[in-house]
Protein backbone atom coordinates (compact mmCIF):
# COMPACT_ATOMS: atom_id res chain seq x y z
CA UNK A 1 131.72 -35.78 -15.17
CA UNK A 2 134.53 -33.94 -17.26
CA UNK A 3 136.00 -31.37 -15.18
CA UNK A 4 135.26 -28.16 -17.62
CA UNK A 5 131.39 -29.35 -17.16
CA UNK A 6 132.02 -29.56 -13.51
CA UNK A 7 133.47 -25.99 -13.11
CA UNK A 8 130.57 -24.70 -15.37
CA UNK A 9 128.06 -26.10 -13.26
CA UNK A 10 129.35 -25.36 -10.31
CA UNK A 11 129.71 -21.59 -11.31
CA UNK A 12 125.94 -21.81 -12.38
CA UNK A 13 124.78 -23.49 -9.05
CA UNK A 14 126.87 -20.48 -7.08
CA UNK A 15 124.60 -18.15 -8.95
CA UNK A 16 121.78 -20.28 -7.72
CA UNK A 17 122.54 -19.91 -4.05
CA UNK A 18 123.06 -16.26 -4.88
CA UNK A 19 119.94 -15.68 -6.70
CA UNK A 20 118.05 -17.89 -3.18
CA UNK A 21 119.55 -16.17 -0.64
CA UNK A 22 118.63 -12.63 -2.58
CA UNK A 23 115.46 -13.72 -3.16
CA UNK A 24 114.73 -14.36 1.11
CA UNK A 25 116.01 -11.34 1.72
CA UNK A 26 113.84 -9.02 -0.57
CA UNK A 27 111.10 -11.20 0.86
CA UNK A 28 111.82 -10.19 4.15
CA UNK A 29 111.69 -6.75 3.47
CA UNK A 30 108.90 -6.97 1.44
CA UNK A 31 105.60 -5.36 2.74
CA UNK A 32 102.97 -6.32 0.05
CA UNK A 33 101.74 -9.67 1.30
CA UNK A 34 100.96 -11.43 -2.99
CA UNK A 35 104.77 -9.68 -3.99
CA UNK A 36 106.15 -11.56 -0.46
CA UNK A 37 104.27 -15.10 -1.23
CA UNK A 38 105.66 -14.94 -4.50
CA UNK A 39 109.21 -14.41 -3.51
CA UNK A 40 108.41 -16.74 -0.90
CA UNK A 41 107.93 -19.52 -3.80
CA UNK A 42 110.63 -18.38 -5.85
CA UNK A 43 112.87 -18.82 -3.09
CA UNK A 44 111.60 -22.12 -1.84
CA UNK A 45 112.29 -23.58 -5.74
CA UNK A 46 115.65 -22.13 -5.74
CA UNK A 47 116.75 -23.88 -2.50
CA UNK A 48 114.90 -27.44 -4.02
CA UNK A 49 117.32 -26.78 -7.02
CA UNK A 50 120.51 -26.21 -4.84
CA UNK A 51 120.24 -29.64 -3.14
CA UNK A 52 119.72 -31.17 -6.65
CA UNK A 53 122.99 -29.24 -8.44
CA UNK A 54 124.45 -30.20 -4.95
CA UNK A 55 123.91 -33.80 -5.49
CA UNK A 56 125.18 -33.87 -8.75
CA UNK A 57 128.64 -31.65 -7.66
CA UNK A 58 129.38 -33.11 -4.40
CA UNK A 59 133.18 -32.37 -4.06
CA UNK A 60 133.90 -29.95 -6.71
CA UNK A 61 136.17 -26.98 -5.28
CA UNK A 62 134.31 -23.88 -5.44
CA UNK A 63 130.82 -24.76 -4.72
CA UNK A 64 129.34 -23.13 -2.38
CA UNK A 65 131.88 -20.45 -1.80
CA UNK A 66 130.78 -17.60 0.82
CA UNK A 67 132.86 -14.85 -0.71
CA UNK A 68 131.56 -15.81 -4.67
CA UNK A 69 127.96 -15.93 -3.26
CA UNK A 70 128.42 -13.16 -1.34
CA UNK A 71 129.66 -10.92 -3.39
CA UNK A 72 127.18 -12.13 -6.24
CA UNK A 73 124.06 -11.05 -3.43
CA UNK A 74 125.54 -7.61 -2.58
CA UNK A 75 124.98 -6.80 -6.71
CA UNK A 76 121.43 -8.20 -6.40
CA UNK A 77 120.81 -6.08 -3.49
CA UNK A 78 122.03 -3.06 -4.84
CA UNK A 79 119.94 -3.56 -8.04
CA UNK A 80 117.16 -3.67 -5.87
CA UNK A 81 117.86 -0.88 -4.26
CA UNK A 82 118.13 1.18 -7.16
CA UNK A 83 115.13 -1.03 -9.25
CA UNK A 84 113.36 -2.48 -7.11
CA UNK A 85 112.07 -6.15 -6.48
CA UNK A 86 109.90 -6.89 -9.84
CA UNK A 87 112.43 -5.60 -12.22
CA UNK A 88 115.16 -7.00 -10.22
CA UNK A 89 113.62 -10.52 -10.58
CA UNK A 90 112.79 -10.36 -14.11
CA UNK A 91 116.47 -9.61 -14.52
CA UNK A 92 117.15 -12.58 -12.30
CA UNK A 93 114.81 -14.92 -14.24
CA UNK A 94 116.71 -13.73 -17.75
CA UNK A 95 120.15 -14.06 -16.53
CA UNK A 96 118.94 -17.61 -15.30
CA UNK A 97 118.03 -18.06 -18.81
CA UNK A 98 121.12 -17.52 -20.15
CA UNK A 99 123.10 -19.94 -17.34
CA UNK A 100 120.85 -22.72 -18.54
CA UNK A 101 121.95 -21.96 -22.47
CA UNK A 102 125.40 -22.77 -21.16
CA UNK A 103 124.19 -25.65 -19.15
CA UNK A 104 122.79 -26.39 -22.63
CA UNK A 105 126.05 -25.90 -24.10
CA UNK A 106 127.39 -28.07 -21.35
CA UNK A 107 125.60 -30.98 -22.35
CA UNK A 108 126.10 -31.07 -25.69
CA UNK A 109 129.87 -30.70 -25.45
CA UNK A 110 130.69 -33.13 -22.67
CA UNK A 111 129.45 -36.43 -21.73
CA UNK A 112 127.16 -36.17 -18.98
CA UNK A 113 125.15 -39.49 -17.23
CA UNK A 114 121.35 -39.92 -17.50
CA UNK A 115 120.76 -38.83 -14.08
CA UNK A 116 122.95 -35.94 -14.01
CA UNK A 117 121.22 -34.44 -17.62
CA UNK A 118 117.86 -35.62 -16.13
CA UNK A 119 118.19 -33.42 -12.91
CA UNK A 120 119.45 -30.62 -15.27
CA UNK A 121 115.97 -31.09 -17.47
CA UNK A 122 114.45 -31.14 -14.38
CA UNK A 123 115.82 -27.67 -12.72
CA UNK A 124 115.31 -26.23 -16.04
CA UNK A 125 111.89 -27.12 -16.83
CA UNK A 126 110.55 -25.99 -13.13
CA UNK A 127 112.22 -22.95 -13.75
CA UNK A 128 110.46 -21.92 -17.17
CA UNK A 129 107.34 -23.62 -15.75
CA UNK A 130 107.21 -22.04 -12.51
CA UNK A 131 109.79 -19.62 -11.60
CA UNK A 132 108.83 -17.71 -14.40
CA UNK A 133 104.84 -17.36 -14.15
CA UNK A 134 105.45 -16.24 -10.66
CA UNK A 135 108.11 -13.45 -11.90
CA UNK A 136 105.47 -12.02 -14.16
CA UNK A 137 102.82 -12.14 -11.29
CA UNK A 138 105.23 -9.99 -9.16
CA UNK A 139 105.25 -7.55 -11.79
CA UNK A 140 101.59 -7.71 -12.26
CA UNK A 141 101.56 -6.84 -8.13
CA UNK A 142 103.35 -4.09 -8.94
CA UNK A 143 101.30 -0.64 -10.09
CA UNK A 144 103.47 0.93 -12.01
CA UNK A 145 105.00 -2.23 -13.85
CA UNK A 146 101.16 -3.32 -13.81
CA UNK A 147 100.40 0.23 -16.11
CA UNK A 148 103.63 -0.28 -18.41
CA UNK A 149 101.77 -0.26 -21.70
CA UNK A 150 100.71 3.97 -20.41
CA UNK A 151 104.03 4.75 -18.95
CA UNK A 152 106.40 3.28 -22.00
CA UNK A 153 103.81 4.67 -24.40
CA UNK A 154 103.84 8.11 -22.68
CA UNK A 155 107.34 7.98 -22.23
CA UNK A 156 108.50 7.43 -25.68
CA UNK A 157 105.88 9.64 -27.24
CA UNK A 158 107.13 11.97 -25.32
CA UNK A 159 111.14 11.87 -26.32
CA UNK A 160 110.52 11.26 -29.75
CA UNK A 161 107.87 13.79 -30.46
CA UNK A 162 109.44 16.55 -28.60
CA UNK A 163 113.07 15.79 -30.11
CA UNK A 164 111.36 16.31 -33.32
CA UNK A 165 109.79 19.14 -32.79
CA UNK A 166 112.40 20.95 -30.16
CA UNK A 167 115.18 19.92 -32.74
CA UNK A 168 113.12 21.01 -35.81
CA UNK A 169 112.66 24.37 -34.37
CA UNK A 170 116.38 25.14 -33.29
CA UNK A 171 116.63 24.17 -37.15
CA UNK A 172 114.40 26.91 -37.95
CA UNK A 173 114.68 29.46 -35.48
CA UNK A 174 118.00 32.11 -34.13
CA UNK A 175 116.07 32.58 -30.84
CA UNK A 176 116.61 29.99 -28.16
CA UNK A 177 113.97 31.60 -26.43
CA UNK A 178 111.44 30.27 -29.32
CA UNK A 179 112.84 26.75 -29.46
CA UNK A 180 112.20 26.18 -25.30
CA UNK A 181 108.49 27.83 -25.82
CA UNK A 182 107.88 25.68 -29.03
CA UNK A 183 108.69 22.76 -26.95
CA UNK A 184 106.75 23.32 -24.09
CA UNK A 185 103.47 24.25 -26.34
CA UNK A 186 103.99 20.86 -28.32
CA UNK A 187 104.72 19.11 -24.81
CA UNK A 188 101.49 20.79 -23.01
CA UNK A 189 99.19 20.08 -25.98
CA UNK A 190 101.18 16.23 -26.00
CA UNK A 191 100.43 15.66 -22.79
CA UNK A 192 96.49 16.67 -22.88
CA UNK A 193 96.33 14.78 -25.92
CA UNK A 194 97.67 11.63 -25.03
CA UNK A 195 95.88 11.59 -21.38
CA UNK A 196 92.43 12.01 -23.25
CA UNK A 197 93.22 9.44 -25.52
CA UNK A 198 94.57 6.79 -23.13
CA UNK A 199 91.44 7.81 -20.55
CA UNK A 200 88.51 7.44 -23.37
CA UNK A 201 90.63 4.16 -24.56
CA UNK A 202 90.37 2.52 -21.30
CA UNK A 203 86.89 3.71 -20.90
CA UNK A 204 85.49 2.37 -23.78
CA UNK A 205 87.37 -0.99 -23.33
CA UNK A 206 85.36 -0.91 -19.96
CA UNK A 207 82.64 -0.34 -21.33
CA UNK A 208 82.58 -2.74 -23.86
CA UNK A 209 83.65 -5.55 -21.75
CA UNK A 210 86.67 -6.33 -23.02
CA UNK A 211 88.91 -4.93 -20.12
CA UNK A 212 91.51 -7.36 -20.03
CA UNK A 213 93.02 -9.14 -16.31
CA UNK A 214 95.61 -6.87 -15.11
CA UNK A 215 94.63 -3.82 -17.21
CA UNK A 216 94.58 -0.39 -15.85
CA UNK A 217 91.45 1.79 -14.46
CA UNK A 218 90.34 4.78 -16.80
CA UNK A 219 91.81 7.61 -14.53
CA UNK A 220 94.79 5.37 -13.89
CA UNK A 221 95.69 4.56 -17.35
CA UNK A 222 95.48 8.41 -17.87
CA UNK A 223 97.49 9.33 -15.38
CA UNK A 224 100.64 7.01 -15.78
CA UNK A 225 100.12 8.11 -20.07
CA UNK A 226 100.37 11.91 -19.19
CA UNK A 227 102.95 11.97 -16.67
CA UNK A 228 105.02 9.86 -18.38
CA UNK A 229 104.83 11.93 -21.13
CA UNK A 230 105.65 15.17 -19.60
CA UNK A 231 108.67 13.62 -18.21
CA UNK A 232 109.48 12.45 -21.45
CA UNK A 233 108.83 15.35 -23.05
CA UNK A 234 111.64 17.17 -20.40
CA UNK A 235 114.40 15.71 -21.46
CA UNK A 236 114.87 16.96 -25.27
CA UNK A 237 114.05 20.97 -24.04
CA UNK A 238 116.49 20.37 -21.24
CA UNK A 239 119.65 21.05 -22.84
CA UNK A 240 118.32 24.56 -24.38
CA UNK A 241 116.66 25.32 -20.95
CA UNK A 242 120.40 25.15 -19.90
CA UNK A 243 121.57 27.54 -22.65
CA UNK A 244 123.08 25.11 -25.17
CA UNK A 245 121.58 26.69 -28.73
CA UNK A 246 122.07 26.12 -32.69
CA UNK A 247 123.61 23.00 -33.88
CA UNK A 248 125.08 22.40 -30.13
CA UNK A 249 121.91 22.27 -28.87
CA UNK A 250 120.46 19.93 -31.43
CA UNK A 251 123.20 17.24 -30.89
CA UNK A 252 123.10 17.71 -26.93
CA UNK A 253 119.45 17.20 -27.23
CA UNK A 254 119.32 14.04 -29.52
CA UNK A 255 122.52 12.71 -27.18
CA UNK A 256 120.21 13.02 -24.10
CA UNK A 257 116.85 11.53 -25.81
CA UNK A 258 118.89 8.89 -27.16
CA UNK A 259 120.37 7.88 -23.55
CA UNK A 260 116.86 8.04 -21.86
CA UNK A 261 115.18 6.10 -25.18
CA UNK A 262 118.36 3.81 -24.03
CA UNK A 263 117.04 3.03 -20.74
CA UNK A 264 113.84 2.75 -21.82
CA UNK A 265 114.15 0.14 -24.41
CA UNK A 266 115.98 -2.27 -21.71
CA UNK A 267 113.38 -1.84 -19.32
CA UNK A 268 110.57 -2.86 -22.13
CA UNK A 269 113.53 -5.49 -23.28
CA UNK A 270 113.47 -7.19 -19.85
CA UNK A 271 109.68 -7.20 -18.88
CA UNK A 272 108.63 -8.42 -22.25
CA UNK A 273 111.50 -10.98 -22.55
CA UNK A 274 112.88 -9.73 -25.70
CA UNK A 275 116.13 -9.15 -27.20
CA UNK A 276 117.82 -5.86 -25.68
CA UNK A 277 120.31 -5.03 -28.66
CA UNK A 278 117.85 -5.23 -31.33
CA UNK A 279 114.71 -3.08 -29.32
CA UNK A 280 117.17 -0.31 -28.60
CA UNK A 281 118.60 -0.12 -31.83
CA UNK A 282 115.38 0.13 -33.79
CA UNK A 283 114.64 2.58 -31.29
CA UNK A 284 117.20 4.46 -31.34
CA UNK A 285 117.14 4.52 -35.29
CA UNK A 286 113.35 5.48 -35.53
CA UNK A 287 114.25 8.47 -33.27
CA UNK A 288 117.05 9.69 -34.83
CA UNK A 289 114.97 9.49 -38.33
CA UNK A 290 112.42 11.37 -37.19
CA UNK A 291 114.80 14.10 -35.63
CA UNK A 292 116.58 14.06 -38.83
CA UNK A 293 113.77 14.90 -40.82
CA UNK A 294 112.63 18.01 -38.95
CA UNK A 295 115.99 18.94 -38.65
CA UNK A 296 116.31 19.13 -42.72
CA UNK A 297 112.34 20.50 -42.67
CA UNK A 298 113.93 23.21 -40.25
CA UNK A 299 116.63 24.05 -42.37
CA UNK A 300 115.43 24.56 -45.45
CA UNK A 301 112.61 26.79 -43.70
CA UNK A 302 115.58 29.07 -42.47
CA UNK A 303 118.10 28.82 -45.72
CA UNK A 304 115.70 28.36 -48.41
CA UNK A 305 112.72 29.92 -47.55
CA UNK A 306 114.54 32.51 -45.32
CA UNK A 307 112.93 32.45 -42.61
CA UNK A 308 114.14 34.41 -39.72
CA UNK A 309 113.52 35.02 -36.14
């Protein structure tokens, strides 16, 4: 094996011993009993895969190295921490994606013997054939991941309805005041709005039989919907509530949608397996359009039509 293929795949099987070793010890601490079989799985597949990539590298400096695989856990863990096991392993899963593009890469570019590209094939294909099904069942396991349809729906109706509205208003209107209790009317009346909907939609789904596996009760559907969008809804009022007002305001406030919308979009990115750059930007640019056009709607109310208060 050429030695540049070597160190690639050596770096690739660190990450693997990373990714196992994270993996046992978010099953450990792991108190739903389906969440802990699945890690339990995951983990057992990774450590079949480690003896293979070992068989294939035995020798090559760096492999196994305690302080690379170490240090690679310790960010695992403290992704957990902060996202918890389902979207930590569906970031796991994509990242593992991308190693096995340059594994891909790897193969194509150096000369590598039939058994070495068949154990390759045959890491790769158990981890798009298992690894992954069981990622997505974690995430089914999981409540609020489970309800994701209500709580990204909620949350983006949420930002980009109230940015519109909130910066439409500061547009219009000299009193701050105004622009915070325009807000909160269009965010109340938002939130009943979208809670009814999402409850009757689930209801008649139910009652039609045609509730889908996985999908979310009535009350629970509207529940995740309207709190989602009430948080949502916070975060384009916020930077008035804190005094920022006129043109100020309406950049603070489309900054601080945008950043949320942001966060978002990578979250919806990473469950759905879909490219991050291209979600958020379309995102991004659908908000800002909207905001725009309230924003000119606003100020030709004042300017043209001189309207004042």
């Amino acid at each position: 094996m050429d030695n540049r293929a070597r160190r690639i795949l050596t770096s690739v099987c660190n990450k693997e011993m990373a990714d196992a070793e994270a993996t046992r010890i978010m099953m450990r601490g792991e108190r739903n009993a389906d969440i802990r079989a699945a890690l339990k799985e995951i983990s057992r597949l990774e450590t079949r895969h480690i003896v293979l990539w070992r068989e294939m590298l035995e020798g090559s400096d760096g492999l196994g190295d305690r302080r690379t695989v170490g240090n690679e856990v310790r960010k695992i863990m403290l992704m957990h921490m902060i996202l918890g096991t389902a979207l930590t392993i569906k970031i796991i899963e994509r990242k593992e994606l991308e190693m096995y593009r340059r594994v891909y890469n790897a193969q194509k570019k150096f000369r590598l013997s039939r058994k070495e590209a068949r154990a390759i094939n045959e890491i790769e294909k158990e981890d798009l054939m298992k690894v992954g099904p069981l990622s997505t069942r974690i995430v089914q396991y999981n409540s609020l991941l489970n309800n994701i349809k209500d709580v990204i729906l909620g949350m983006n109706d949420g930002l980009v309805e109230v940015l519109a509205a909130v910066v439409g208003f500061a547009a219009a209107l000299h009193t701050t005041e105004l622009v915070i209790l325009g807000g909160i009317i269009v965010a109340v009346s938002g939130t009943i709005s979208m809670t009814v909907g999402a409850y009757l939609s689930t209801e008649s789904e139910k009652s039609m039989k045609v509730k889908k596996d996985g999908a979310s009760a009535p009350k629970l559907s509207a529940g995740y919907m309207g709190l989602f969008y009430i948080i949502g809804a916070a975060f384009p009022i916020l930077p008035f509530a804190l005094g920022a007002h006129g043109s100020g305001g309406i950049i603070l406030s489309v900054v601080v949608t945008c950043v949320v919308l942001t966060v978002v979009s990578v979250i919806i990115s990473l469950l759905s397996d879909t490219r991050i750059y291209s979600r958020v930007l379309k995102t991004l640019a659908l908000s800002i359009l909207a905001a725009s056009a309230t924003v000119v709607l606003g100020t030709y109310a004042r300017y043209v039509l001189h309207l004042v208060i």
